[in-house]
N, C-alpha and C. Protein backbone atom coordinates (compact mmCIF):
# COMPACT_ATOMS: atom_id res chain seq x y z
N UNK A 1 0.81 -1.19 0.00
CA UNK A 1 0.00 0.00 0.00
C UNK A 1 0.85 1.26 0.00
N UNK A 2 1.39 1.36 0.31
CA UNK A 2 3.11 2.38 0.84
C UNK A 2 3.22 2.50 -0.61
N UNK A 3 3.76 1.88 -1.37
CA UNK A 3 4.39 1.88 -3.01
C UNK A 3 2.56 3.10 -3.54
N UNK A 4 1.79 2.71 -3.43
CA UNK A 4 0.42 3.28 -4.60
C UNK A 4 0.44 4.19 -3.68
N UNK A 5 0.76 4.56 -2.30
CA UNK A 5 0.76 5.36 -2.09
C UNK A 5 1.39 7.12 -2.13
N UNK A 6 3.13 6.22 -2.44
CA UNK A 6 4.37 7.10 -2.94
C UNK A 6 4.04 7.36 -4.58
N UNK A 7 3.05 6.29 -5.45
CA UNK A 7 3.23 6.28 -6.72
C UNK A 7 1.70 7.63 -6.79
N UNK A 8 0.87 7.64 -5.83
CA UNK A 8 0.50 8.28 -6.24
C UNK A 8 0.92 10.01 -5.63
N UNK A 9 1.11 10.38 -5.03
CA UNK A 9 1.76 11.32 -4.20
C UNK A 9 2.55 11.84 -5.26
N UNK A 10 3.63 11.14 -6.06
CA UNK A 10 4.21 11.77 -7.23
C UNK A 10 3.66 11.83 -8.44
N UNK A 11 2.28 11.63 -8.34
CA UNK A 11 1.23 12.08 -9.49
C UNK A 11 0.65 13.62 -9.44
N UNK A 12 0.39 13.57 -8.27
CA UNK A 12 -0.39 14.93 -7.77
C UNK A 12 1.01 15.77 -8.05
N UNK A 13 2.04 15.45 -7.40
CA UNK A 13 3.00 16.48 -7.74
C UNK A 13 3.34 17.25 -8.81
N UNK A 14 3.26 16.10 -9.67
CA UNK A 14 3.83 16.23 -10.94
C UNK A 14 2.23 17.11 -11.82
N UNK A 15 1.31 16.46 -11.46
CA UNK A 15 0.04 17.51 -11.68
C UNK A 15 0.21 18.82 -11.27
N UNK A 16 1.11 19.33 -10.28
CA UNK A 16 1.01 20.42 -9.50
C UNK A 16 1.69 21.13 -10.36
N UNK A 17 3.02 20.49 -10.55
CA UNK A 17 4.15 21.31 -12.02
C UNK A 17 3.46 21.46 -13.10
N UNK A 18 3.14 20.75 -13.61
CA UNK A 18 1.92 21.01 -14.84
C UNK A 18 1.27 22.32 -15.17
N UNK A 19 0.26 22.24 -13.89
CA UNK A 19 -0.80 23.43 -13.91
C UNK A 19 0.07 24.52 -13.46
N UNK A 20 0.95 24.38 -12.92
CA UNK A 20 1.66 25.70 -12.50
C UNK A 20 2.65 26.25 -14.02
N UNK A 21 2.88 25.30 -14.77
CA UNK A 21 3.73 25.41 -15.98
C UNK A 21 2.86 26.10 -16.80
N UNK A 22 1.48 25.30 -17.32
CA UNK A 22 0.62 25.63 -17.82
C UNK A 22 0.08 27.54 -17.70
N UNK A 23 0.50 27.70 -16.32
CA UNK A 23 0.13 29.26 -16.51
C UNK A 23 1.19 29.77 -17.20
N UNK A 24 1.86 29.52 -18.00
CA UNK A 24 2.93 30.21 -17.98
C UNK A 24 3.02 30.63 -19.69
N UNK A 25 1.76 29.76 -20.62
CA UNK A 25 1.66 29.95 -22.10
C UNK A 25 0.19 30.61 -22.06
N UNK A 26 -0.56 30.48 -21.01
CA UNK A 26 -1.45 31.38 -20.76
C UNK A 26 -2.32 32.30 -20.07
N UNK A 27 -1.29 33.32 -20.13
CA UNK A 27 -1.20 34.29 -19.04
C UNK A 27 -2.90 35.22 -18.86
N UNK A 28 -3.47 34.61 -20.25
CA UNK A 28 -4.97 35.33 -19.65
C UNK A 28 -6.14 34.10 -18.97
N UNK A 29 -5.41 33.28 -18.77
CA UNK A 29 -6.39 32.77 -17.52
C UNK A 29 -6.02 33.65 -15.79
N UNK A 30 -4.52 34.13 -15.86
CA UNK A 30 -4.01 34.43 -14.34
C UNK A 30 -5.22 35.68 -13.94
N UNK A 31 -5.81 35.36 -12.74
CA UNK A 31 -5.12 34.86 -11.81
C UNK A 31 -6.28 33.48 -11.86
N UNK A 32 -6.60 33.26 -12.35
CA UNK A 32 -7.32 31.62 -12.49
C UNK A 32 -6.24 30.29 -12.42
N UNK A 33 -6.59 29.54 -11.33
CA UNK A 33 -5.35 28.92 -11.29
C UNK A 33 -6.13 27.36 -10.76
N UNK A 34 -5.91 26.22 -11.64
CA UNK A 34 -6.27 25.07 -11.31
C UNK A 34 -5.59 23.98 -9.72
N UNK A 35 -4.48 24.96 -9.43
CA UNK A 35 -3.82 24.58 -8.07
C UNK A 35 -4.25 24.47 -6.97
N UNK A 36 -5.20 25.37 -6.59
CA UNK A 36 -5.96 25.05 -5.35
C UNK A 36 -7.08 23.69 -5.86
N UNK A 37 -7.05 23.58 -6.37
CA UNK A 37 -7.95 22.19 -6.74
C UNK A 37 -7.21 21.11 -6.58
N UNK A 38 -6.20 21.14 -6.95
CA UNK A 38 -5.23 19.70 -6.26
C UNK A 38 -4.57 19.72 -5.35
N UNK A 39 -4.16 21.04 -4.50
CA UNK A 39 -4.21 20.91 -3.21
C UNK A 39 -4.94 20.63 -2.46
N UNK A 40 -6.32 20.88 -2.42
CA UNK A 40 -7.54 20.12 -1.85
C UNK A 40 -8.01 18.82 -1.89
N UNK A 41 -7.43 18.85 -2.89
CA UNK A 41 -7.91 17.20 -3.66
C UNK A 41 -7.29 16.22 -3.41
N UNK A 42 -6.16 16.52 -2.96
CA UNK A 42 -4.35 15.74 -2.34
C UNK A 42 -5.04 15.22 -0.71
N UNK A 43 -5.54 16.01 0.07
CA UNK A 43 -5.88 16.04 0.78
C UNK A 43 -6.84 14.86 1.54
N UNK A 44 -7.62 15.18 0.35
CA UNK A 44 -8.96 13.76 0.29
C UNK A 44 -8.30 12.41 -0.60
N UNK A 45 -7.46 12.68 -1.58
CA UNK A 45 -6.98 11.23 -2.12
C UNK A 45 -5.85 10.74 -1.37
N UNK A 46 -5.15 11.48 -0.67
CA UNK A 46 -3.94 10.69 -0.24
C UNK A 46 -3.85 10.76 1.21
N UNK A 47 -4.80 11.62 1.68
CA UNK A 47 -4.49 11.71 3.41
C UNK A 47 -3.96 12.97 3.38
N UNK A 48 -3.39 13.22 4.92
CA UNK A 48 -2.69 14.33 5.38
C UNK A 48 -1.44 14.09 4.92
N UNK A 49 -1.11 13.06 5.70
CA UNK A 49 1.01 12.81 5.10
C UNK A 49 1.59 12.76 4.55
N UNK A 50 0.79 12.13 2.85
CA UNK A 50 1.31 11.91 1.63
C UNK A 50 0.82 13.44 0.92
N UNK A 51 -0.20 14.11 1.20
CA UNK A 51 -0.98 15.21 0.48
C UNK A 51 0.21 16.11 1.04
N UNK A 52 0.66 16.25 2.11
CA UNK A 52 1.19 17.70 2.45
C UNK A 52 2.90 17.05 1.98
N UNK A 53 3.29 15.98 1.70
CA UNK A 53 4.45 15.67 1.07
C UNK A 53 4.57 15.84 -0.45
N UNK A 54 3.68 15.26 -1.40
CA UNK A 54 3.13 16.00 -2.47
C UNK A 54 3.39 17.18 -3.02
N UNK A 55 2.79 18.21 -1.63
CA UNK A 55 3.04 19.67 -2.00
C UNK A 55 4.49 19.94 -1.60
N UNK A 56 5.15 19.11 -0.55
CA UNK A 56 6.60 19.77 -0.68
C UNK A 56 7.69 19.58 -1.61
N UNK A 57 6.83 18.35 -2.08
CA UNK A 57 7.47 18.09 -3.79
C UNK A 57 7.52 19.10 -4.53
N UNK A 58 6.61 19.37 -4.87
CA UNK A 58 6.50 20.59 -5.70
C UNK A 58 6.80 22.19 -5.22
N UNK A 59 7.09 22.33 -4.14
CA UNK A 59 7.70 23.39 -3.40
C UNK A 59 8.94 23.51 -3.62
N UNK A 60 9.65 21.95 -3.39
CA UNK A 60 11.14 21.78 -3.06
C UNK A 60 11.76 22.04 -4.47
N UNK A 61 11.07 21.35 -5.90
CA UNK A 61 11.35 21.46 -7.15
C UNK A 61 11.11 22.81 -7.81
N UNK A 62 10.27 23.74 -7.48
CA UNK A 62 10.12 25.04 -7.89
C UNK A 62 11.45 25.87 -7.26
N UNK A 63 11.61 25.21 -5.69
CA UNK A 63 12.58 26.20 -5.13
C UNK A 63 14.73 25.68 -5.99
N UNK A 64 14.30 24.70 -6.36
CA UNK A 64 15.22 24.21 -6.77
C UNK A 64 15.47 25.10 -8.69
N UNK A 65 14.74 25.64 -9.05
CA UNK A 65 15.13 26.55 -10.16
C UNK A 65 14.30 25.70 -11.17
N UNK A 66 13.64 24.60 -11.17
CA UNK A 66 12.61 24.60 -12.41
C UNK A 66 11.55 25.14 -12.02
N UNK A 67 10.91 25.59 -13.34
CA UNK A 67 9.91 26.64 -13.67
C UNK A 67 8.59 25.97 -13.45
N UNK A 68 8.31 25.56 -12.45
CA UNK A 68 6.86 24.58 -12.06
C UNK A 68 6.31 25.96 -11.64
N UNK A 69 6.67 27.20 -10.80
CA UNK A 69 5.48 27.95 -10.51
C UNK A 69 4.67 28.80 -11.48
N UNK A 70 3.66 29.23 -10.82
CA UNK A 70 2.73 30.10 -11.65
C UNK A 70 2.91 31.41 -12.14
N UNK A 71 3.92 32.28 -11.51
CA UNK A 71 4.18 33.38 -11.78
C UNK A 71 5.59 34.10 -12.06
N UNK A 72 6.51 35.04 -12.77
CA UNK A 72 7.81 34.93 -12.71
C UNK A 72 8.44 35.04 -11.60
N UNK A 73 9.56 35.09 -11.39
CA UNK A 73 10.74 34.30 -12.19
C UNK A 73 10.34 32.36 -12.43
N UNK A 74 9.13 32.26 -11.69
CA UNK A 74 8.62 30.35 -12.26
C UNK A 74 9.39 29.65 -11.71
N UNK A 75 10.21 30.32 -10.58
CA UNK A 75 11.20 29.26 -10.06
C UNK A 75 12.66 29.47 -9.57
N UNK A 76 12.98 28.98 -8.32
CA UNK A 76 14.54 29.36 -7.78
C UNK A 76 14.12 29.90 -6.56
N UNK A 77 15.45 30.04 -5.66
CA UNK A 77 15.22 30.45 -4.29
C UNK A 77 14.60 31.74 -4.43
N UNK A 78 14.87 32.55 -5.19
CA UNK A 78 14.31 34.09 -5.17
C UNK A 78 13.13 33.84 -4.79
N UNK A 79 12.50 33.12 -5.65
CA UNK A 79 10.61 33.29 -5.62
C UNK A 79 10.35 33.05 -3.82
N UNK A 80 10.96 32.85 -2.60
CA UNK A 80 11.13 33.09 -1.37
C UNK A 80 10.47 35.03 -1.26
N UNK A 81 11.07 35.56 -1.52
CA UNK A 81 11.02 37.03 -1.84
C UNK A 81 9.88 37.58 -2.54
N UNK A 82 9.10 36.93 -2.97
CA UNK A 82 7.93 37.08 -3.64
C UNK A 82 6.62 37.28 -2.61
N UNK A 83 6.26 38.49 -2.33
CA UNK A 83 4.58 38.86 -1.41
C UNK A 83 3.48 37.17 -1.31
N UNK A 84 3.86 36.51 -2.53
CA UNK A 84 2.41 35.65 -3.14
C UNK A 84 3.17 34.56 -2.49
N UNK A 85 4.66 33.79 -1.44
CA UNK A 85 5.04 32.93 -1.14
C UNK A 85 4.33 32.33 -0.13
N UNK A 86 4.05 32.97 0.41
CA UNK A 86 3.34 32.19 1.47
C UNK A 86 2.11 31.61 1.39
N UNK A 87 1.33 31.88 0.01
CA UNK A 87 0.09 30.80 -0.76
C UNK A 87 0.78 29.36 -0.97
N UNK A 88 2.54 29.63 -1.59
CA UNK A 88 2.91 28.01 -1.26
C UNK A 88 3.12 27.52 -0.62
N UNK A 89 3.70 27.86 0.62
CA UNK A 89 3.80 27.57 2.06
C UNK A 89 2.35 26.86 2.59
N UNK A 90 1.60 27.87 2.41
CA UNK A 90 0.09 27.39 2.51
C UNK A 90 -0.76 26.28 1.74
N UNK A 91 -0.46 25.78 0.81
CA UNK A 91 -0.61 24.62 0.24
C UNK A 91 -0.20 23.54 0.89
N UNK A 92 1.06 23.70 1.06
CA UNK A 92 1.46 22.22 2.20
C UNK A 92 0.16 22.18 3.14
N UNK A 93 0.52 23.37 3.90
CA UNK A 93 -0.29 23.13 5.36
C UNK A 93 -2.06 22.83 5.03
N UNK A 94 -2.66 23.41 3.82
CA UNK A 94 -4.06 22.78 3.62
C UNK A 94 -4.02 21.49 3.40
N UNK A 95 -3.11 20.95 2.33
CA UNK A 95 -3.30 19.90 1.64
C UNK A 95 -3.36 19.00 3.47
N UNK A 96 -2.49 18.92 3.79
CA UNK A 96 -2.51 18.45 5.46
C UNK A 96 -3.64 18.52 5.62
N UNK A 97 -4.15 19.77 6.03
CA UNK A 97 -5.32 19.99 7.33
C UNK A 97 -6.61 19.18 6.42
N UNK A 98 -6.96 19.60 4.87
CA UNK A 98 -8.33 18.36 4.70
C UNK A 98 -7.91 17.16 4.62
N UNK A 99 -6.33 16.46 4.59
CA UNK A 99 -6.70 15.14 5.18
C UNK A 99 -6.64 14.78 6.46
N UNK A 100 -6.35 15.54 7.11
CA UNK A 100 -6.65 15.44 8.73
C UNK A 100 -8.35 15.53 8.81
N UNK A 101 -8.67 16.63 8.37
CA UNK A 101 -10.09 16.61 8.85
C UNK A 101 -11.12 15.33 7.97
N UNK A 102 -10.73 15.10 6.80
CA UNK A 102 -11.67 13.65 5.89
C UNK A 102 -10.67 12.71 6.52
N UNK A 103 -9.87 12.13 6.57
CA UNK A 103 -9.55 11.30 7.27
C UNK A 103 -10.69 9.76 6.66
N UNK A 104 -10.67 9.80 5.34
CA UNK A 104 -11.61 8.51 5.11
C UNK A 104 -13.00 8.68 5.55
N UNK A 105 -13.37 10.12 4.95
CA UNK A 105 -14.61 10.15 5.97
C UNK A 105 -15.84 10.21 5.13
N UNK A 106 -17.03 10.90 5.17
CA UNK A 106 -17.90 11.07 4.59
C UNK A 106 -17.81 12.49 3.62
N UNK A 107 -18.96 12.65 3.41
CA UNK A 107 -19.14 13.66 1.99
C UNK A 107 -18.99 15.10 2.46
N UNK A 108 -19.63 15.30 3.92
CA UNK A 108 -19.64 16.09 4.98
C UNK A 108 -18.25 16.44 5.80
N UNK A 109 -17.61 15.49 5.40
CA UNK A 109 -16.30 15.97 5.80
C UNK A 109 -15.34 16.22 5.26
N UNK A 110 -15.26 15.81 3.72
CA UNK A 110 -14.37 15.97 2.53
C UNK A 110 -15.23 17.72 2.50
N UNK A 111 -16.24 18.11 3.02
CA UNK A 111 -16.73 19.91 2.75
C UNK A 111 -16.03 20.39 3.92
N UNK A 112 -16.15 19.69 5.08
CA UNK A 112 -15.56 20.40 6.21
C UNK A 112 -13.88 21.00 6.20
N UNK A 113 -13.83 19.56 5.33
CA UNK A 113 -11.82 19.26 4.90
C UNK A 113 -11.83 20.19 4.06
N UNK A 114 -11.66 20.54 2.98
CA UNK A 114 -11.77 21.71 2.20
C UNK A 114 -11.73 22.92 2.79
N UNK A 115 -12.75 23.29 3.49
CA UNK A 115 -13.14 24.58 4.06
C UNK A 115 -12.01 24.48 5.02
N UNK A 116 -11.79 23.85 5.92
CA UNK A 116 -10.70 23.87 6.66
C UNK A 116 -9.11 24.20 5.86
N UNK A 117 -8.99 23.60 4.72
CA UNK A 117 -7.94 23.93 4.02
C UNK A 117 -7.88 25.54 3.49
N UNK A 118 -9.01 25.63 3.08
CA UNK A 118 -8.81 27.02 2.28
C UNK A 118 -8.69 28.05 3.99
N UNK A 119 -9.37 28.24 4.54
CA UNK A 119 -8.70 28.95 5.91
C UNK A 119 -7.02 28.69 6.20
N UNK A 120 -6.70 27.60 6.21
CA UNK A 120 -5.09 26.97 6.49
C UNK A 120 -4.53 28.11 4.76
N UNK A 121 -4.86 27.79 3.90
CA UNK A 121 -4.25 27.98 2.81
C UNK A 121 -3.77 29.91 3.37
N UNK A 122 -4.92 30.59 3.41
CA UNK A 122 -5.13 32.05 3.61
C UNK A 122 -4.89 32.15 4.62
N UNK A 123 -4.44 31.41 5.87
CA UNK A 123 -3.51 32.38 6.89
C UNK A 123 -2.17 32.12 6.36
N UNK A 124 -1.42 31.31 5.98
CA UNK A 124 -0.50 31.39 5.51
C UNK A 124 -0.19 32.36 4.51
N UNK A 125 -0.79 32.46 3.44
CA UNK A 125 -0.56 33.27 2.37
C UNK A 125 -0.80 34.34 2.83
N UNK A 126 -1.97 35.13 3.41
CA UNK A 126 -2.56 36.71 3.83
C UNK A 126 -1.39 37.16 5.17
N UNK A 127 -0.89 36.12 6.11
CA UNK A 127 0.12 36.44 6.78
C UNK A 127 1.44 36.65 6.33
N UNK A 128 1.64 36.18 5.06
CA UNK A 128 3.23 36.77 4.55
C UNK A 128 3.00 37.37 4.18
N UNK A 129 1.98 37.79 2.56
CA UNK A 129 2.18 39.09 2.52
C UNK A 129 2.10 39.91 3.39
N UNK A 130 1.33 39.75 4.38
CA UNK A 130 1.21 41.34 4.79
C UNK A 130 2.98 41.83 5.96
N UNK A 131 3.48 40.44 6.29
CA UNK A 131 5.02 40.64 6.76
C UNK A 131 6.10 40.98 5.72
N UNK A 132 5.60 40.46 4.35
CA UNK A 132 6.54 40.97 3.12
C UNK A 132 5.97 42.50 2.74
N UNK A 133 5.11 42.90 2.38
CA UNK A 133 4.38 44.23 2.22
C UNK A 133 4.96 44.90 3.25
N UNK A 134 4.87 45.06 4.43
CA UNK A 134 4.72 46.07 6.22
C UNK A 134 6.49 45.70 5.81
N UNK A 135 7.38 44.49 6.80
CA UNK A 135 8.52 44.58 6.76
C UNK A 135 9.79 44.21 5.89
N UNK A 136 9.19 43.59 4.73
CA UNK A 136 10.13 43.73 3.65
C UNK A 136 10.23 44.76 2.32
N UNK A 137 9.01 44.92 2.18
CA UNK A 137 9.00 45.89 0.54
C UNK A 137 8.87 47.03 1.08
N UNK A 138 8.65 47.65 2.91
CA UNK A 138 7.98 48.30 3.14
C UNK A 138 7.22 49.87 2.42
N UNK A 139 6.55 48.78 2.22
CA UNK A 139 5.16 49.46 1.85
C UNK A 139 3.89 49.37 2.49
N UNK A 140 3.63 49.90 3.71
CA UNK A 140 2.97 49.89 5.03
C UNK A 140 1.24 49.76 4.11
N UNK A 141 0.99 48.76 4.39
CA UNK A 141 -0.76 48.02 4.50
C UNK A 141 -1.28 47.65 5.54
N UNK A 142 -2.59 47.98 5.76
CA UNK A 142 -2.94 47.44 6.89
C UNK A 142 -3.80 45.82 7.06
N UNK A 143 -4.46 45.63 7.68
CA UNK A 143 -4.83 43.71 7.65
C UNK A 143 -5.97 44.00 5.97
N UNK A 144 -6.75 45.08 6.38
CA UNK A 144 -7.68 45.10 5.54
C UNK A 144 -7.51 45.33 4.17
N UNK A 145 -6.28 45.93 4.07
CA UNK A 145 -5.70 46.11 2.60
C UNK A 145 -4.88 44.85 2.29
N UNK A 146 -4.28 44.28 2.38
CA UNK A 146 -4.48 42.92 2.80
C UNK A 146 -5.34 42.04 2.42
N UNK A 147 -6.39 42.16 2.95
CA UNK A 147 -7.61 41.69 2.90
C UNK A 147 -8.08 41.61 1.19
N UNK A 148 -7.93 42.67 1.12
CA UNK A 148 -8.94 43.58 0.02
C UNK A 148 -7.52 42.79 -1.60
N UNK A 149 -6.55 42.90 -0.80
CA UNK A 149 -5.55 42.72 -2.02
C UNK A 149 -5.52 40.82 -2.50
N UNK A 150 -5.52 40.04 -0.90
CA UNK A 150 -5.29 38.56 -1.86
C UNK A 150 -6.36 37.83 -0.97
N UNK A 151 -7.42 38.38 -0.49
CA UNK A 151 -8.77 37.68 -0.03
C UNK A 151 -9.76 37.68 -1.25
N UNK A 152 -9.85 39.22 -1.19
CA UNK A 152 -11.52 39.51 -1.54
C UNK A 152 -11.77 38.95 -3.21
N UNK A 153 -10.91 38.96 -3.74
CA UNK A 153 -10.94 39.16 -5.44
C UNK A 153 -10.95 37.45 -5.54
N UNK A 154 -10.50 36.25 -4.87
CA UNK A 154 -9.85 35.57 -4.67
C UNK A 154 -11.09 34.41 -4.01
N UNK A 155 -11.77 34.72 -3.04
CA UNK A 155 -12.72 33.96 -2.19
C UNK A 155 -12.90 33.35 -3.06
N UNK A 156 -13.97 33.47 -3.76
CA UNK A 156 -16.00 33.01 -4.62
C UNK A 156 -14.72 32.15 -5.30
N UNK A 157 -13.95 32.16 -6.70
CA UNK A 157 -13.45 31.58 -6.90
C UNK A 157 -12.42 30.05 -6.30
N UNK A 158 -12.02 30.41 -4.96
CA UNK A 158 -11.32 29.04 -4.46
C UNK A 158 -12.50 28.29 -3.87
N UNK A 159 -13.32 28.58 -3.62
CA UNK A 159 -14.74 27.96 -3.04
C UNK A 159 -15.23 27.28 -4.23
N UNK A 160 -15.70 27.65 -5.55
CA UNK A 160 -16.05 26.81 -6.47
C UNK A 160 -14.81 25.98 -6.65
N UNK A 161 -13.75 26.19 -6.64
CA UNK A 161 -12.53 25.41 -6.53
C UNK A 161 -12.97 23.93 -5.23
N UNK A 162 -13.33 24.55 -4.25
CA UNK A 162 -13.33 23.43 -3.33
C UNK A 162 -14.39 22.55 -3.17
N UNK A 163 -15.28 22.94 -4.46
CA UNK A 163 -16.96 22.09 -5.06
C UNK A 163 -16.05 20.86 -5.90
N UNK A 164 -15.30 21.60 -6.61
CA UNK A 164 -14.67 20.76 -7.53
C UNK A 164 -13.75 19.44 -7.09
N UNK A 165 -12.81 20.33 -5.79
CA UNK A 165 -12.17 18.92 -5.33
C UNK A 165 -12.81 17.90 -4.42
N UNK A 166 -13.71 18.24 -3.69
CA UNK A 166 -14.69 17.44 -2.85
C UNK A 166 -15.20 16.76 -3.93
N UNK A 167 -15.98 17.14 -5.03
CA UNK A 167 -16.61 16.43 -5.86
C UNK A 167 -15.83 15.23 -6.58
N UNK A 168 -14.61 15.50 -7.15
CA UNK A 168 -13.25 15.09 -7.53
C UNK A 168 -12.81 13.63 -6.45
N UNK A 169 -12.45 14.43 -5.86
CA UNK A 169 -11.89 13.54 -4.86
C UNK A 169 -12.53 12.49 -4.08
N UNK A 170 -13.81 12.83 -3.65
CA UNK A 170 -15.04 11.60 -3.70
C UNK A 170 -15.19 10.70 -3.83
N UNK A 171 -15.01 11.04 -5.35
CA UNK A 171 -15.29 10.09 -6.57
C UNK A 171 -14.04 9.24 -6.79
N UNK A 172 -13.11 9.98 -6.96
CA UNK A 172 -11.50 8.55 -7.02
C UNK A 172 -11.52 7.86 -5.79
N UNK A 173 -12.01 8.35 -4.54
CA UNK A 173 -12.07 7.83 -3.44
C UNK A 173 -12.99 6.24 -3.50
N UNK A 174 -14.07 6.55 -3.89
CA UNK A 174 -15.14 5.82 -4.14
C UNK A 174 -14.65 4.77 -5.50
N UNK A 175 -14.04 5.48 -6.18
CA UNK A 175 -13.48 4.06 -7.15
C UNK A 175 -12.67 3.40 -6.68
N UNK A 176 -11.90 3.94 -5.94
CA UNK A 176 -10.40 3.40 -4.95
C UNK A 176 -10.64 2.31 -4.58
N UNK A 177 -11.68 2.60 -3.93
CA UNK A 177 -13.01 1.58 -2.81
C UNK A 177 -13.19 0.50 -3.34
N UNK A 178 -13.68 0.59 -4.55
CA UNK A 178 -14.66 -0.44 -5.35
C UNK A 178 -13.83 -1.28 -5.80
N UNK A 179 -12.20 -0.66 -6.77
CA UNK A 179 -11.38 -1.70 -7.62
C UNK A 179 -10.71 -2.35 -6.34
């Protein structure tokens, strides 16, 4: 079980480079981004341990200088320095928290798991920027500008995002089951 488990863990990853590559020939989907969907989705197919390893796959390989992320430079330690880092940071820690919270569970909890992720996802991310904004770029914002800059525009969208991976993830769950 360990092996389909590592084999799949480096599926999602490698899905993760993809869609993050993929923004990169088409820049008028940004900021539309199929990533929070398989971070959520990691979550419910693989658990907490393998889902939040997954994402450090794809963390560790972006930080390593290939161009797996979504936005420039696409990759290398710099992108550390980037306001939007801590959305990847925050991917680990969701992909974790909905398989902590589904945990093999019901339909009701793959929604709970989700919702729990996207909160995990946005303190991470809304807390760096606003420590990269205030004490690195300083350019003094307050929580609500903040708010207003990588919440508000951002919500409605990761929420239909998290219809999709509950729905998604369910369902491979439920075939998982059956074969």
């Amino acid at each position: 079980m360990k092996t389909k488990k590592l084999a799949m863990t480096s599926v999602i990853a490698a899905l993760m480079c993809l869609a993050g590559m993929l923004l990169h020939w088409s820049p008028g989907l940004v900021p539309f981004s199929v990533l929070p969907v398989f971070v959520l989705m990691s979550g419910i197919i693989l658990g907490a341990e393998y889902a939040a390893m997954a994402m450090l796959v794809y963390l560790v390989l972006g930080l390593f200088g290939l161009p797996v992320f979504s936005a420039a430079p696409f990759g290398g330690i710099g992108y550390i320095l980037k306001p939007t880092f801590g959305f990847l940071l925050g991917n680990v820690a969701a992909a974790y928290v909905v398989g902590k919270v589904y945990g093999e569970g019901s339909l009701l909890r793959a929604i709970l798991g989700v919702l729990a992720g996207i909160v995990a996802l946005y303190l991470f991310g809304l807390s760096y920027l606003y420590i990269m904004l205030n004490w690195v770029l300083h350019r003094p914002t307050s929580v609500a500008g903040v708010m207003m800059i990588g919440f508000v525009p951002f919500i409605l969208g990761d929420l239909i995002k998290a219809g999709i991976a509950v729905w998604v993830g369910q369902e491979v769950v439920r075939r998982r089951k059956a074969a």
